[in-house]
Protein backbone atom coordinates (compact mmCIF):
# COMPACT_ATOMS: atom_id res chain seq x y z
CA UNK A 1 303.40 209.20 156.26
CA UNK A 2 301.51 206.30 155.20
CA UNK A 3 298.28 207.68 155.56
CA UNK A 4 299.67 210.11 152.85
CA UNK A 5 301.16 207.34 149.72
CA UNK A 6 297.69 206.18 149.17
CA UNK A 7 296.71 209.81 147.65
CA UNK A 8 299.96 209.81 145.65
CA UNK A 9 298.99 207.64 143.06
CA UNK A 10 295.02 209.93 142.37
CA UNK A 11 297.24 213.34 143.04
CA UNK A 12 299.38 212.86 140.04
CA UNK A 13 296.92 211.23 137.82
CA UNK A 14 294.19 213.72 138.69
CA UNK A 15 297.11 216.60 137.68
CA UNK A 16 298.43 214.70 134.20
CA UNK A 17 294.86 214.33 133.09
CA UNK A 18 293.21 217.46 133.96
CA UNK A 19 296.68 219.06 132.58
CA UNK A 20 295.81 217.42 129.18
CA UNK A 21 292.32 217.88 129.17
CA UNK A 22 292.35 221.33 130.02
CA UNK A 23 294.87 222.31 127.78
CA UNK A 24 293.44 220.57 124.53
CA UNK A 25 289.77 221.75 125.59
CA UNK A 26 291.56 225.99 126.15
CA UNK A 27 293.17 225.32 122.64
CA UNK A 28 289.90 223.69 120.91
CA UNK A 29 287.67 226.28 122.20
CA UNK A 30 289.81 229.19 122.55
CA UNK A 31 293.29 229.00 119.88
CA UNK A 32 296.32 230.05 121.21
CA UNK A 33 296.52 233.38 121.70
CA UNK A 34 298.51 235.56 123.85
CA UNK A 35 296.39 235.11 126.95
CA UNK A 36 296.25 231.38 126.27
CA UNK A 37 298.54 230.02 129.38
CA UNK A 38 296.68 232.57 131.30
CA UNK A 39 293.28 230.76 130.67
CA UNK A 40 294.63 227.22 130.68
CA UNK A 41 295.71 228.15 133.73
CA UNK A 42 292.45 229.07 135.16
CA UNK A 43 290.73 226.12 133.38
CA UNK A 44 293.18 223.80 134.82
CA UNK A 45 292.90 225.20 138.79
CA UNK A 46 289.28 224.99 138.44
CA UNK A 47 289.27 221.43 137.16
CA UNK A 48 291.80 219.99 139.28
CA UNK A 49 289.77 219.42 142.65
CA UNK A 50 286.86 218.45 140.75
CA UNK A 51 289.16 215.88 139.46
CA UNK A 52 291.11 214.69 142.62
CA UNK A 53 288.35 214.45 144.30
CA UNK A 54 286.73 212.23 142.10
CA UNK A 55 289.66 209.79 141.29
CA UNK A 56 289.49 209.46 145.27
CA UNK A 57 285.77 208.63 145.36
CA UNK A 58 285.47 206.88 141.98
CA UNK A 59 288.47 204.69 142.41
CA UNK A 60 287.15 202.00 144.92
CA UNK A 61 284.10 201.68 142.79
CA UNK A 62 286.04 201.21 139.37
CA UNK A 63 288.48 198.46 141.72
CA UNK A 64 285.59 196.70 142.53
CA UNK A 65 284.18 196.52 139.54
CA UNK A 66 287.17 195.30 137.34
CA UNK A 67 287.97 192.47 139.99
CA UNK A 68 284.44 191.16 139.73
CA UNK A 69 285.06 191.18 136.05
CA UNK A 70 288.84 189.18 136.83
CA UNK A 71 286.28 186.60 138.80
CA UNK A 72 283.51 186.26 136.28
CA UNK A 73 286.25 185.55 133.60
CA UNK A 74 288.06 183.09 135.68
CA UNK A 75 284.91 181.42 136.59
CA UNK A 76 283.68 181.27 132.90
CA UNK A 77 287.26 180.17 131.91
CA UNK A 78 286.98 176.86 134.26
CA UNK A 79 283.78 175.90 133.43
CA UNK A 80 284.28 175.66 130.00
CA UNK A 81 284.78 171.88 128.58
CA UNK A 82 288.13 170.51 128.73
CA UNK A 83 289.19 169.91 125.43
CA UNK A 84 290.05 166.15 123.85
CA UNK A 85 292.52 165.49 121.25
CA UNK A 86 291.01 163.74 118.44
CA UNK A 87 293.70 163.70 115.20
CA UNK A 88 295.01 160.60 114.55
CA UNK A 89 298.48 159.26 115.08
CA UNK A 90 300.27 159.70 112.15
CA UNK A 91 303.60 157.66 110.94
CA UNK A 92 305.25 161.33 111.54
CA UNK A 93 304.35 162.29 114.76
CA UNK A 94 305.18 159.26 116.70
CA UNK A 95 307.95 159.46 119.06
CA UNK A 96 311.27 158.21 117.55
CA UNK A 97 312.79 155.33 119.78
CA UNK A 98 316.60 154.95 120.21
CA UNK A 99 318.24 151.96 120.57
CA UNK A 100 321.11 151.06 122.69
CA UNK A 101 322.78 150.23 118.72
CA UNK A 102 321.81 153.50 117.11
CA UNK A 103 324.64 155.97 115.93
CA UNK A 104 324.64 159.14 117.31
């Protein structure tokens, strides 16, 4: 059974695209008509391996790449100067001091 979860997550996002893809392309290209489900239904059967197929291959590659991308952003995050402070102390932005005397 867990052989079979990995392939859940490119089954259902292989259907929901080529579901929206084909049916926006049929209706572009086509109208709606009365044969319209028909051939959205044929567009989508024929597009849905082709898809599957190529979230499974394609998806390693497209990991890889965006967590080379997560490293080259961390690494050009740390090596960026650390920043000073350089306004003044102002009157209004020291720290107020209590006294043991003060009313609260």
């Amino acid at each position: 059974m867990k052989k079979l979860e990995r392939f859940y997550f490119p089954f259902f996002m292989a259907m929901f695209m080529t579901a929206i893809m084909s049916f926006v392309l049929t209706a572009i290209h086509q109208g709606f008509h009365p044969q319209f489900f028909m051939n959205w239904g044929k567009g989508f059967s024929l597009a849905f391996p082709i898809a599957f197929l190529s979230v499974i291959f394609v998806a390693p590659f497209v990991y890889r790449i965006t967590e080379a991308l997560k490293i080259a952003e961390t690494k050009s995050a740390s090596e960026l100067p650390e920043t000073t402070n350089t306004t003044k102390t102002t009157e209004s932005t020291k720290p107020v001091k209590k006294t043991k005397h003060a009313k609260q």
